[in-house]
C-alpha atoms as a PDB file:
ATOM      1  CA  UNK A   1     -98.131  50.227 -10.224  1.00  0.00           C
ATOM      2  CA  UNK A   2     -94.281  49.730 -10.031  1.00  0.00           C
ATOM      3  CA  UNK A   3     -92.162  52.346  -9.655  1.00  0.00           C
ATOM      4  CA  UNK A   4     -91.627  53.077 -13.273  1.00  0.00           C
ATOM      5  CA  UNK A   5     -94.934  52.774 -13.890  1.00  0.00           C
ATOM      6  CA  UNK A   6     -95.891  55.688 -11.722  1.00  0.00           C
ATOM      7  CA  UNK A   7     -92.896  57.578 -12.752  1.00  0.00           C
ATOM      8  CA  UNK A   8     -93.850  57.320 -16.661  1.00  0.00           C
ATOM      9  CA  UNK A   9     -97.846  58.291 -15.486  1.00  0.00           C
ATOM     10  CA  UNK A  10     -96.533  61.393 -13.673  1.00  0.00           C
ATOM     11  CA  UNK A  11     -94.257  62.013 -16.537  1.00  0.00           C
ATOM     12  CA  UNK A  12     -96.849  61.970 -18.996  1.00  0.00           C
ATOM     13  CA  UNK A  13     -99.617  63.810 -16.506  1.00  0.00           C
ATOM     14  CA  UNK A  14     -97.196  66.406 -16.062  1.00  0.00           C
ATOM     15  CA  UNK A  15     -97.337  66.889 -19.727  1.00  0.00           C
ATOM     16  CA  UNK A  16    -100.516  66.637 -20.680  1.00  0.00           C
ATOM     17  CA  UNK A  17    -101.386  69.531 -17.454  1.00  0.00           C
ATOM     18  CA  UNK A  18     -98.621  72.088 -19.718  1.00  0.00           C
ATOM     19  CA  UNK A  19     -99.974  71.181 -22.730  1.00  0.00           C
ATOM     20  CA  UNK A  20    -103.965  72.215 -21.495  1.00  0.00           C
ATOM     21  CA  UNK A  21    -102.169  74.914 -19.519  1.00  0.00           C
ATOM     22  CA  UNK A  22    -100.531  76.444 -23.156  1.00  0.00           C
ATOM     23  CA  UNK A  23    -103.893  75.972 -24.805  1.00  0.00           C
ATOM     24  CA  UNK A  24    -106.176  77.835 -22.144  1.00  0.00           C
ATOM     25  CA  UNK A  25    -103.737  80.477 -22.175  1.00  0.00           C
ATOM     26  CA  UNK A  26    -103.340  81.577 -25.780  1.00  0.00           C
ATOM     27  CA  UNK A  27    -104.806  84.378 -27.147  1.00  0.00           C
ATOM     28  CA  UNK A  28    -107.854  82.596 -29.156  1.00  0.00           C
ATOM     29  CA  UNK A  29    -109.176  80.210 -25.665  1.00  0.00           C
ATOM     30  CA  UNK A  30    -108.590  82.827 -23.926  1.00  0.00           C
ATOM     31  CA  UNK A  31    -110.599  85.785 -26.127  1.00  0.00           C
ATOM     32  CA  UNK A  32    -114.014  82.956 -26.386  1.00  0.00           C
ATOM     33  CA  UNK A  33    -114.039  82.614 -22.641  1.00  0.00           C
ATOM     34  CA  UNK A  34    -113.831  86.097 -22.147  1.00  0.00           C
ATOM     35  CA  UNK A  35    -116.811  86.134 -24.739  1.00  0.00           C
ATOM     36  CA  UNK A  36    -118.405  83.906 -22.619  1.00  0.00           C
ATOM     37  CA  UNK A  37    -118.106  85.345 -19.090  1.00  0.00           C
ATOM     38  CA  UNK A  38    -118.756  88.797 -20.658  1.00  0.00           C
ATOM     39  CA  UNK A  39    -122.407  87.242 -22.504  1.00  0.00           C
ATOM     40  CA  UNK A  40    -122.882  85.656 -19.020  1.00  0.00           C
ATOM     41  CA  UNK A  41    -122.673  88.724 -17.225  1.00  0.00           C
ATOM     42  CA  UNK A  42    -124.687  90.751 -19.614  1.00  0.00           C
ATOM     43  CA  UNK A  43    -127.337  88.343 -20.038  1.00  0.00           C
ATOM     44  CA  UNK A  44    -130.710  89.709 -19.151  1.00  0.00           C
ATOM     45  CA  UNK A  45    -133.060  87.478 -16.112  1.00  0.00           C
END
């Protein structure tokens, strides 16, 4: 890739990582994996 190239695929990685970042962390995401680990935890062998 040319330089701009790599700058505009950073640029838009960069992005996409604080857009997944704002979505894990909001309350909803984060209550159903909480769910989830909890149900793991508590699940019977």
């Amino acid at each position: 890739m040319v330089t701009s190239e790599y700058a505009m695929g950073l640029i838009a990685a960069v992005g996409f990582a604080g857009l997944l970042y704002k979505v894990v962390t909001s309350g909803q995401v984060r209550a159903a994996l909480q769910a989830v680990v909890e149900k793991a935890l508590h699940a019977s062998f």
